[in-house]
PDB file of N, CA and C in Angstrom:
ATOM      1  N   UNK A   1      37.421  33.810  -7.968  1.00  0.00           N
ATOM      2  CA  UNK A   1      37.610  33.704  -6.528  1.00  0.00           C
ATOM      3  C   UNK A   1      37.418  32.259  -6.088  1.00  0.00           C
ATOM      4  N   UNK A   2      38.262  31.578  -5.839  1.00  0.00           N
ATOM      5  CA  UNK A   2      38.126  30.077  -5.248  1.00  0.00           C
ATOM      6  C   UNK A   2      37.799  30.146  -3.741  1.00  0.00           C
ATOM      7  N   UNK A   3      38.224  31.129  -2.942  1.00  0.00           N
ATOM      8  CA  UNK A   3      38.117  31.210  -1.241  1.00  0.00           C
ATOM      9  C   UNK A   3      36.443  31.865  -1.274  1.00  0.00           C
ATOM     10  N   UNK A   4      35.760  31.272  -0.633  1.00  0.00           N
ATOM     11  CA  UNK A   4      34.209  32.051  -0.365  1.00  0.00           C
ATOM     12  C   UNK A   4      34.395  31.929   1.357  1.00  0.00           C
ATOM     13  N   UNK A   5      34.023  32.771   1.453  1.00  0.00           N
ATOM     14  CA  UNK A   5      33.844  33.310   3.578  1.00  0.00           C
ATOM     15  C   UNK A   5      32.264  33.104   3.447  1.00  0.00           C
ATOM     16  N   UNK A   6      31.763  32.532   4.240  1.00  0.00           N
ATOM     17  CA  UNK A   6      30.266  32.023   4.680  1.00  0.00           C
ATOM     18  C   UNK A   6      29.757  33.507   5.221  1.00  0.00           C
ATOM     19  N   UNK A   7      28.505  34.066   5.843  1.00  0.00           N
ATOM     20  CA  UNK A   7      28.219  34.387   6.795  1.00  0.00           C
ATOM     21  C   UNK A   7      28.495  34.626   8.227  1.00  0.00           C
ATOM     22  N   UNK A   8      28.478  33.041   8.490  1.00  0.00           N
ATOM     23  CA  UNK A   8      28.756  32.355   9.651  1.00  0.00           C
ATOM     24  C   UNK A   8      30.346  32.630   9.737  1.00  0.00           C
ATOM     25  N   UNK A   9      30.924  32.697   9.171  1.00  0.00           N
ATOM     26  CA  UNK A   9      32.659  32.636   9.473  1.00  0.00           C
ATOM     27  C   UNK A   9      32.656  33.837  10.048  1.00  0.00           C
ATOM     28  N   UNK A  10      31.982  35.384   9.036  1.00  0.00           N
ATOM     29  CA  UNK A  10      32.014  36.781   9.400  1.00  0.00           C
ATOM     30  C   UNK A  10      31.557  37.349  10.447  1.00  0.00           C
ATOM     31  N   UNK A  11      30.643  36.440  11.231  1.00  0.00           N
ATOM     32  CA  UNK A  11      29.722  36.111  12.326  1.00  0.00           C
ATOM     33  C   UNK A  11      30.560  35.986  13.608  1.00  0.00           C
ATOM     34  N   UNK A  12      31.062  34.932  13.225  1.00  0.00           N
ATOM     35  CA  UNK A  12      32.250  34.410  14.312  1.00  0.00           C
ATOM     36  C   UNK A  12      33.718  34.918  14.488  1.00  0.00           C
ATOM     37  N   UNK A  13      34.194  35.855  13.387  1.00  0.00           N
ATOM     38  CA  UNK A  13      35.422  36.860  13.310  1.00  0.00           C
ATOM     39  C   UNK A  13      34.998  38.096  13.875  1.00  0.00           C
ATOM     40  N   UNK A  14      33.699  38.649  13.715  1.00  0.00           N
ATOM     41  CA  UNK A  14      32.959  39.676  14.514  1.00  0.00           C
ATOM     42  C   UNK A  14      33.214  39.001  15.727  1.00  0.00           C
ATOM     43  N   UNK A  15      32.931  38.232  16.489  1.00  0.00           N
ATOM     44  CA  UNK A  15      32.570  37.596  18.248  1.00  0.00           C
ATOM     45  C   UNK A  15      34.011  37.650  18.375  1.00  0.00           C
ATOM     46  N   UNK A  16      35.035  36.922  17.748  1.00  0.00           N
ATOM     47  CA  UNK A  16      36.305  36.835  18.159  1.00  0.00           C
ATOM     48  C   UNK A  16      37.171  37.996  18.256  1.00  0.00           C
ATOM     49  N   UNK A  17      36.847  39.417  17.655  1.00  0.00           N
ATOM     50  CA  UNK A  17      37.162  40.616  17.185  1.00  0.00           C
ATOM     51  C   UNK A  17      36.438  41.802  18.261  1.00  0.00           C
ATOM     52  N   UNK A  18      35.347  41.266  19.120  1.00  0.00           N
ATOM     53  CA  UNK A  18      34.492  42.106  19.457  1.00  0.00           C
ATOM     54  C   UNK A  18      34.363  43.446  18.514  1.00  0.00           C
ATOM     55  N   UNK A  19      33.852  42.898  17.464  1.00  0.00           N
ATOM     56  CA  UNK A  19      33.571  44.306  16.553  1.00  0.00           C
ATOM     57  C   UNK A  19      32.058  43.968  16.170  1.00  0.00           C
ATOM     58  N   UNK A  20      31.152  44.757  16.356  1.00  0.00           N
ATOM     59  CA  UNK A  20      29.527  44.991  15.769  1.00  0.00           C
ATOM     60  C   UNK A  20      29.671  45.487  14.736  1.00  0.00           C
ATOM     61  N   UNK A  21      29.427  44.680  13.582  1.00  0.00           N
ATOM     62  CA  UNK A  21      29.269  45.555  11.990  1.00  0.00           C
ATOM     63  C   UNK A  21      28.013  45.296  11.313  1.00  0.00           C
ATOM     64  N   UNK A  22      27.832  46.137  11.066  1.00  0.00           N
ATOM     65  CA  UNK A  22      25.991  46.133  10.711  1.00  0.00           C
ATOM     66  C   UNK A  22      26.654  45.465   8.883  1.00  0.00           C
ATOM     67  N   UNK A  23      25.500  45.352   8.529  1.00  0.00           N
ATOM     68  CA  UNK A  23      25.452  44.665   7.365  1.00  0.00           C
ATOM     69  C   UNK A  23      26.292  44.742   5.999  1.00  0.00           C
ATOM     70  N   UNK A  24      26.722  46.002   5.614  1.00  0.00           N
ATOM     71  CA  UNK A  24      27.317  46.588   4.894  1.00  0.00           C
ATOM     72  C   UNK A  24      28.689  46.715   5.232  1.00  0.00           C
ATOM     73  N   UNK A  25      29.329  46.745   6.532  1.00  0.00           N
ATOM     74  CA  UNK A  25      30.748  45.984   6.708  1.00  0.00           C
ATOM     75  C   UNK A  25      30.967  44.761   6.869  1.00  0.00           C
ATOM     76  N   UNK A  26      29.666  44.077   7.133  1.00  0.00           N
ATOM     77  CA  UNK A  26      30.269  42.563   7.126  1.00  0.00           C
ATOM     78  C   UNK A  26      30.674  42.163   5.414  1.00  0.00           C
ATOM     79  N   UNK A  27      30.217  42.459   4.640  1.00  0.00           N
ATOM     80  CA  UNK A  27      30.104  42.580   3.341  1.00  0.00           C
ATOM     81  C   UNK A  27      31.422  42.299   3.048  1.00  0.00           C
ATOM     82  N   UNK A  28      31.751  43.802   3.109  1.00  0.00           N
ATOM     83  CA  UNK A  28      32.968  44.217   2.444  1.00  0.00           C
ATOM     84  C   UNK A  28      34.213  43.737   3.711  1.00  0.00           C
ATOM     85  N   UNK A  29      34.298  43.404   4.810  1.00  0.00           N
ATOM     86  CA  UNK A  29      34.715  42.336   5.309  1.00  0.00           C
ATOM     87  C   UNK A  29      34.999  41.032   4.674  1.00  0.00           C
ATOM     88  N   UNK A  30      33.872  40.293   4.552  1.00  0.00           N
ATOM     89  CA  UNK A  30      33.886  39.428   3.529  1.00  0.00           C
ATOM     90  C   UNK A  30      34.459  39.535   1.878  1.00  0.00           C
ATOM     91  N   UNK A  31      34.359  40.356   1.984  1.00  0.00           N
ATOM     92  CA  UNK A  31      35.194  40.823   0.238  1.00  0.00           C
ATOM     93  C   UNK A  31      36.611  40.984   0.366  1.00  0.00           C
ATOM     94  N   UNK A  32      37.017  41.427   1.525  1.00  0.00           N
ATOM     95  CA  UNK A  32      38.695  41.861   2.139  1.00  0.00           C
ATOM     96  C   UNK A  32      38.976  40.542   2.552  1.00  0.00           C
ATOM     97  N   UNK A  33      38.202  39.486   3.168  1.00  0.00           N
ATOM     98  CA  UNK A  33      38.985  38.644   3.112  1.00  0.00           C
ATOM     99  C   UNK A  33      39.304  37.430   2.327  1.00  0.00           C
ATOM    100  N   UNK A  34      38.191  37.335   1.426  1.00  0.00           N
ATOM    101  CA  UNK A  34      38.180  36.203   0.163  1.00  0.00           C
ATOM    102  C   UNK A  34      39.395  37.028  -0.254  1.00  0.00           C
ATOM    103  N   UNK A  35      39.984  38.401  -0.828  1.00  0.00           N
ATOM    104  CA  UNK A  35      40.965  38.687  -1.486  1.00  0.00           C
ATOM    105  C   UNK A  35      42.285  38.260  -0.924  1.00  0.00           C
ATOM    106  N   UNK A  36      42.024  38.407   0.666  1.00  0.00           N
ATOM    107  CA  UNK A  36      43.322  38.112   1.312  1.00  0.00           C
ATOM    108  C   UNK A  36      43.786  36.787   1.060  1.00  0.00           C
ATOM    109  N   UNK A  37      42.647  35.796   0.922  1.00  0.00           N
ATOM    110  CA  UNK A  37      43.077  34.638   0.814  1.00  0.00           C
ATOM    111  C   UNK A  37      43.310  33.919  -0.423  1.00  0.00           C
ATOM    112  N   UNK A  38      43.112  34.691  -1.886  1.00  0.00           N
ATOM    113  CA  UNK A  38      43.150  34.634  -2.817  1.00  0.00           C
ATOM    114  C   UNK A  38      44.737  34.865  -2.481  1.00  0.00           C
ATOM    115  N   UNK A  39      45.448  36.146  -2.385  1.00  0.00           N
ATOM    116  CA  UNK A  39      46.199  36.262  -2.630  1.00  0.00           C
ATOM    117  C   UNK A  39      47.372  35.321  -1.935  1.00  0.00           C
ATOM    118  N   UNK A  40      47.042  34.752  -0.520  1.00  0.00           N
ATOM    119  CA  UNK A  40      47.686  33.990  -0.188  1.00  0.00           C
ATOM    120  C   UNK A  40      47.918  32.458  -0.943  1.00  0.00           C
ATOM    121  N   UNK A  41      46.570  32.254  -1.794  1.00  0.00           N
ATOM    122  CA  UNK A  41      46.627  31.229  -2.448  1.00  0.00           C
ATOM    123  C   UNK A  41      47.552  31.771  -3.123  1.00  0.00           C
ATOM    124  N   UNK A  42      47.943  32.868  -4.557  1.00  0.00           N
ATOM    125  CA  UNK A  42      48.348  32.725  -5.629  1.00  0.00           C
ATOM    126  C   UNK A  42      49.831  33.421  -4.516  1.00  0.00           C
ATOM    127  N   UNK A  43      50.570  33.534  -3.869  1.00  0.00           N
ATOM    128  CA  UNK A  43      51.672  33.080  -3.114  1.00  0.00           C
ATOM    129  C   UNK A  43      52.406  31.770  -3.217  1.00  0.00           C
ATOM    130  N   UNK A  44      51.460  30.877  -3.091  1.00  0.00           N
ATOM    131  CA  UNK A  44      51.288  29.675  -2.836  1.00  0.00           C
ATOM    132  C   UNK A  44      51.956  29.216  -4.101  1.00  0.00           C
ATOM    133  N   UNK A  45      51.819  29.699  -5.311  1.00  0.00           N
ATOM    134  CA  UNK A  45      52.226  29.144  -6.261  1.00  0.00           C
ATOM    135  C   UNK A  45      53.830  29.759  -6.515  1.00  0.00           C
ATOM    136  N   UNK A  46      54.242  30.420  -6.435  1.00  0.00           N
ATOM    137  CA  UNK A  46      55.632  30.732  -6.452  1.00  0.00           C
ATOM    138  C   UNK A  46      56.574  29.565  -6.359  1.00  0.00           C
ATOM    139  N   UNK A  47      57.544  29.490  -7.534  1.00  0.00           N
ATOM    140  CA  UNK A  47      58.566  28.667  -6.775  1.00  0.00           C
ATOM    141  C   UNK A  47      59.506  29.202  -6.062  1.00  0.00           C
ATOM    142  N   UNK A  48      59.564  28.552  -5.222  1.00  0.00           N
ATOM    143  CA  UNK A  48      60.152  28.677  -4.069  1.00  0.00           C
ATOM    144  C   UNK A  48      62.013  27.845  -3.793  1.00  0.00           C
ATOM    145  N   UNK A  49      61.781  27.165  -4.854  1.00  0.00           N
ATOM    146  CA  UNK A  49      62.637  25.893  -5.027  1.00  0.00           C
ATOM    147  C   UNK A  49      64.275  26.863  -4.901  1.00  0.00           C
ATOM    148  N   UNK A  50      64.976  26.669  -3.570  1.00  0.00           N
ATOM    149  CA  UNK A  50      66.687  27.094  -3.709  1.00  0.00           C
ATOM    150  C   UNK A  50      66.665  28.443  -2.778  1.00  0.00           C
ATOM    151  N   UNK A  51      65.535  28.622  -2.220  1.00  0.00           N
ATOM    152  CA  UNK A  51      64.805  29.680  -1.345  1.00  0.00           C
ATOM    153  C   UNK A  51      65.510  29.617  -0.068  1.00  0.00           C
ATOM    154  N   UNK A  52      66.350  30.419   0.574  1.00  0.00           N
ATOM    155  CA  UNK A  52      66.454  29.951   1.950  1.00  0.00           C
ATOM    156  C   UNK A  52      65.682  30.608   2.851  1.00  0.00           C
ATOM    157  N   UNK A  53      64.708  29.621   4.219  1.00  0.00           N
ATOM    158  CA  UNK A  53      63.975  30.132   4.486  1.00  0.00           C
ATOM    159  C   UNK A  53      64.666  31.326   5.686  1.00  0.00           C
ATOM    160  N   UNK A  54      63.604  32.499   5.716  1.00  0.00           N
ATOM    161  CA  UNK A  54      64.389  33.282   6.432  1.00  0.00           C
ATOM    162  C   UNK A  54      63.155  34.175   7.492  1.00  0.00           C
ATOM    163  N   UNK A  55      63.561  34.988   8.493  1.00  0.00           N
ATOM    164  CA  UNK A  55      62.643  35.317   9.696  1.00  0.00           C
ATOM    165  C   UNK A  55      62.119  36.835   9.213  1.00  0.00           C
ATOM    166  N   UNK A  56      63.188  37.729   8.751  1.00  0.00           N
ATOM    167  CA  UNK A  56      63.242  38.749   8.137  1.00  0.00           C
ATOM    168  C   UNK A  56      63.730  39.226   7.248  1.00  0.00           C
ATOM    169  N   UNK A  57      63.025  40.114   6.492  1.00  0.00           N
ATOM    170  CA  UNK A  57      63.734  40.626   5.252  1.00  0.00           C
ATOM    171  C   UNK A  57      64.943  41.302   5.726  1.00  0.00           C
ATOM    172  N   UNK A  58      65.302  41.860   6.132  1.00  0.00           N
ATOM    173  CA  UNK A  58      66.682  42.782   6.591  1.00  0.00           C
ATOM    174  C   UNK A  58      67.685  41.425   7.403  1.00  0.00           C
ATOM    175  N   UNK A  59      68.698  41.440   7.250  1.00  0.00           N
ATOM    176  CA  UNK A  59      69.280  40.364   8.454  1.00  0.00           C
ATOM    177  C   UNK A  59      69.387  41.380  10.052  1.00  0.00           C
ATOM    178  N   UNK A  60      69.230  40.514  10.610  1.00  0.00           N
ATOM    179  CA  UNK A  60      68.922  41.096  12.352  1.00  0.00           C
ATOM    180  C   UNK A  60      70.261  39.921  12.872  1.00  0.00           C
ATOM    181  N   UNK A  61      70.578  40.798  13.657  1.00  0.00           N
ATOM    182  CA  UNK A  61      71.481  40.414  14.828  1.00  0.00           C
ATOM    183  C   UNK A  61      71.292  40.944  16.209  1.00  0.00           C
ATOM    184  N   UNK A  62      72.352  40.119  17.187  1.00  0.00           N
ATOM    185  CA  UNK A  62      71.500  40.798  18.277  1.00  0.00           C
ATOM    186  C   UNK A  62      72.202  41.838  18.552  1.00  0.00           C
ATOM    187  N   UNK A  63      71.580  43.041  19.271  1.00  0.00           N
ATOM    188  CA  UNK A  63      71.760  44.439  19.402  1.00  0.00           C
ATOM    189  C   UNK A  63      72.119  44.646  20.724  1.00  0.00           C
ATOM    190  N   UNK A  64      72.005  43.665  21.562  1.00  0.00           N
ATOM    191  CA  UNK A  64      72.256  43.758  23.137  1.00  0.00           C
ATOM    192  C   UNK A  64      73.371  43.933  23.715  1.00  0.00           C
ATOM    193  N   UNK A  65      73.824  44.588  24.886  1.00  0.00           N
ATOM    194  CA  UNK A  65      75.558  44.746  24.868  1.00  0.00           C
ATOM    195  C   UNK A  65      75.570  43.546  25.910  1.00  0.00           C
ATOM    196  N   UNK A  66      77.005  43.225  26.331  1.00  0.00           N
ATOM    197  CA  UNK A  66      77.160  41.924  27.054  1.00  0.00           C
ATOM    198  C   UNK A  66      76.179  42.377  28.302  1.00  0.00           C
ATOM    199  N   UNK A  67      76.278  41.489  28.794  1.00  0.00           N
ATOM    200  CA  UNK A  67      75.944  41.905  30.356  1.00  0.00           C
ATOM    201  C   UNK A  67      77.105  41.181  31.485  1.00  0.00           C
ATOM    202  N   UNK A  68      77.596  43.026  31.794  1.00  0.00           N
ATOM    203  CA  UNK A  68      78.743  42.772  32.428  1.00  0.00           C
ATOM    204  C   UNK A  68      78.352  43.758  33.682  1.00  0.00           C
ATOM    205  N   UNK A  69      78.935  43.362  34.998  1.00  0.00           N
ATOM    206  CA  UNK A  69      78.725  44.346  36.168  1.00  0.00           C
ATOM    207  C   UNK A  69      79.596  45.461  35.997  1.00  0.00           C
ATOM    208  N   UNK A  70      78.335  46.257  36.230  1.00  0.00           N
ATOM    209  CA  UNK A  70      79.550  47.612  36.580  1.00  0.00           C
ATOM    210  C   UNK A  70      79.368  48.616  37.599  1.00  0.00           C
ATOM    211  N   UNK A  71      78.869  48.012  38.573  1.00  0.00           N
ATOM    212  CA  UNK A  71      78.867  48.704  40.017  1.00  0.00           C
ATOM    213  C   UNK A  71      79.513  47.509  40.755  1.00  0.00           C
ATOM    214  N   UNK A  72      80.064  48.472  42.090  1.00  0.00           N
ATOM    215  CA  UNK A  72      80.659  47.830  43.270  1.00  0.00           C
ATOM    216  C   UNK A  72      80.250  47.600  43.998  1.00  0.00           C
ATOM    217  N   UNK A  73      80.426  47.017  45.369  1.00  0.00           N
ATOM    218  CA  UNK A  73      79.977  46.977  46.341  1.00  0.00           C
ATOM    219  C   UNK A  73      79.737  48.247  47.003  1.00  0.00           C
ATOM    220  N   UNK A  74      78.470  48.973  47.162  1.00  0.00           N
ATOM    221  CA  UNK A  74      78.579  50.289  47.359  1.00  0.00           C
ATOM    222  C   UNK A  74      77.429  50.139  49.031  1.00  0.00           C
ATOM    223  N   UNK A  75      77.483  49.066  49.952  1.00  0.00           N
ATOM    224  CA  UNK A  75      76.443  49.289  50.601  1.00  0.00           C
ATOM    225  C   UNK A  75      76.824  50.231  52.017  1.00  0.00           C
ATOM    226  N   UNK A  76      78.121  50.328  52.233  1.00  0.00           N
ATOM    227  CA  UNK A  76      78.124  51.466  53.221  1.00  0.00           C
ATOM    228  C   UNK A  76      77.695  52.714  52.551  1.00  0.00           C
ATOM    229  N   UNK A  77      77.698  52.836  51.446  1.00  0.00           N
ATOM    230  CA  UNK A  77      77.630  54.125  50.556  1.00  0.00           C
ATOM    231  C   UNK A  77      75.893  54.681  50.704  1.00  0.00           C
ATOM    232  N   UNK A  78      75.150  53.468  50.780  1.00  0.00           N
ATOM    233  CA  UNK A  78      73.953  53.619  50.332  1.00  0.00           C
ATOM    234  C   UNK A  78      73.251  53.566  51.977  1.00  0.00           C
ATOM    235  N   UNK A  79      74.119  52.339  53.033  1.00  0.00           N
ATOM    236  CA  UNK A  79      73.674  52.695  54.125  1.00  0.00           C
ATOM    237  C   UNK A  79      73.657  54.006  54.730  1.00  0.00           C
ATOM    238  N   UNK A  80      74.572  54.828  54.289  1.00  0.00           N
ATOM    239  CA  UNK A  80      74.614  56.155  54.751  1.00  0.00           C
ATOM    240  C   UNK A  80      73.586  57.140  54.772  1.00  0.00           C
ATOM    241  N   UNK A  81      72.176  56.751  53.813  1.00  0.00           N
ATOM    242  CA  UNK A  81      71.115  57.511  53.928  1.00  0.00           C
ATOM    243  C   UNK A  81      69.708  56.833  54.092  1.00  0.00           C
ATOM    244  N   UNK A  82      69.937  55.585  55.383  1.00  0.00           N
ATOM    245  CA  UNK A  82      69.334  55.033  56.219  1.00  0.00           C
ATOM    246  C   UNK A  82      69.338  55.854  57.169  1.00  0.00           C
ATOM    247  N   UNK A  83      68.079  56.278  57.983  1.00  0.00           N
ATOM    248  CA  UNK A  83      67.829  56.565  59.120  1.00  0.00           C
ATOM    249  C   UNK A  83      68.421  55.876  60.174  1.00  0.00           C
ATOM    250  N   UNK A  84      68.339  54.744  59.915  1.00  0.00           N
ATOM    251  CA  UNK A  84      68.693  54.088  61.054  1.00  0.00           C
ATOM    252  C   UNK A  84      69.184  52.518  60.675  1.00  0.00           C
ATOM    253  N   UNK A  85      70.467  51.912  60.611  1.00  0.00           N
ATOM    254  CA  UNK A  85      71.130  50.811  60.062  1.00  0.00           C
ATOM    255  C   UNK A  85      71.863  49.589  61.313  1.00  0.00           C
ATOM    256  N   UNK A  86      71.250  48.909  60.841  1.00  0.00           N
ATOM    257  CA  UNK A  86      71.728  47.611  61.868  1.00  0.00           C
ATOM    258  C   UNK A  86      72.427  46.486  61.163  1.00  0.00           C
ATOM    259  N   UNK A  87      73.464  46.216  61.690  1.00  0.00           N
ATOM    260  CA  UNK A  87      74.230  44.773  61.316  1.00  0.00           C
ATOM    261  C   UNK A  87      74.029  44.865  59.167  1.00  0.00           C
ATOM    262  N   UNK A  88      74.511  46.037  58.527  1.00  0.00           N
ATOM    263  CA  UNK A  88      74.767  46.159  57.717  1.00  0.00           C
ATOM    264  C   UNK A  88      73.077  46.261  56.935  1.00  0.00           C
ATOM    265  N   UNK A  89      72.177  46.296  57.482  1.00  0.00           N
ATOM    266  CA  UNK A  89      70.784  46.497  56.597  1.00  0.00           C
ATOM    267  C   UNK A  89      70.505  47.584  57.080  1.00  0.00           C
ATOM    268  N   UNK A  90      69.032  48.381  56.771  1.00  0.00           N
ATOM    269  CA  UNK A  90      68.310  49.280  57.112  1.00  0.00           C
ATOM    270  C   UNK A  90      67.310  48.443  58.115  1.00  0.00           C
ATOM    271  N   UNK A  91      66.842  49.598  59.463  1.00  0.00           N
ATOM    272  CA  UNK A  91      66.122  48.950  60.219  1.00  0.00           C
ATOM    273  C   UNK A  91      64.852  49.661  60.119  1.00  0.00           C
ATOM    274  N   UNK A  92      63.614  49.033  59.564  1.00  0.00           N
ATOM    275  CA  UNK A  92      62.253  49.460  59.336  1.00  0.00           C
ATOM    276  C   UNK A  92      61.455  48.890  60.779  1.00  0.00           C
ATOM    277  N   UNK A  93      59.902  49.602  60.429  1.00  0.00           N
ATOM    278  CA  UNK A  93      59.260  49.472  61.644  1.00  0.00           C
ATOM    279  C   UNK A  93      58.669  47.838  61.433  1.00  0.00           C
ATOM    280  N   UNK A  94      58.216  47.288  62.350  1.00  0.00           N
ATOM    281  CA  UNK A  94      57.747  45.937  62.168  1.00  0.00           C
ATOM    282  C   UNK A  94      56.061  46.037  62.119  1.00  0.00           C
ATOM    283  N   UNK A  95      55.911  45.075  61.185  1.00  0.00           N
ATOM    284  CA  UNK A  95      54.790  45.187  60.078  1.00  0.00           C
ATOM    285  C   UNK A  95      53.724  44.297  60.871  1.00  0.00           C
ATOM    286  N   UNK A  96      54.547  42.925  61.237  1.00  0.00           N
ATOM    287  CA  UNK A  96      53.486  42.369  62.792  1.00  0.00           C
ATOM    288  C   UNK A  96      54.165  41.428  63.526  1.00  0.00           C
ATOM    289  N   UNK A  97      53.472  41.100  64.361  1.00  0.00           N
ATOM    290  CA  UNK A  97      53.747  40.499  65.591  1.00  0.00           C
ATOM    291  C   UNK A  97      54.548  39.271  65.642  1.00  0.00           C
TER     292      UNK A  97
END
């Protein structure tokens, strides 16, 4: 194991985590993450060389349809279930002075 996690690191990933772990998960905390970072080390060694870098394993495109209008001008349509309509708006009560 070349990565060692202090105490103090497990200390301060608890505060940043708001998680209380009594003694025996900080532990094995500490054991989960020296491995994690082991393994990120031996990652590290891969060649990589002719690699193109990429965002995702699957290729993604975008999924979105255009954005095109597809309603009309519908406001007599909608004024029609105004109580009460003035100069093409709805007329509400006044809020203040």
């Amino acid at each position: 194991m070349a990565n060692v996690i202090s105490d103090e690191t497990i200390e301060y990933v608890g505060i940043l985590s708001k998680l209380k772990l009594d003694d025996e998960r900080k532990e094995q905390a500490k054991k989960d993450l020296e491995e994690m970072l082991d393994y990120i080390d031996q990652l590290g060694e891969l060649d990589t060389e002719g690699v193109e870098p990429m965002s995702h394993v699957h290729p993604v495109s975008n999924r979105f349809r255009e954005d095109v209008v597809t309603n009309s001008d519908e406001r007599d349509k909608i004024l029609k279930n105004a109580p009460e309509e003035r100069d093409g708006a709805f007329v509400v009560p006044r809020t203040f002075d």
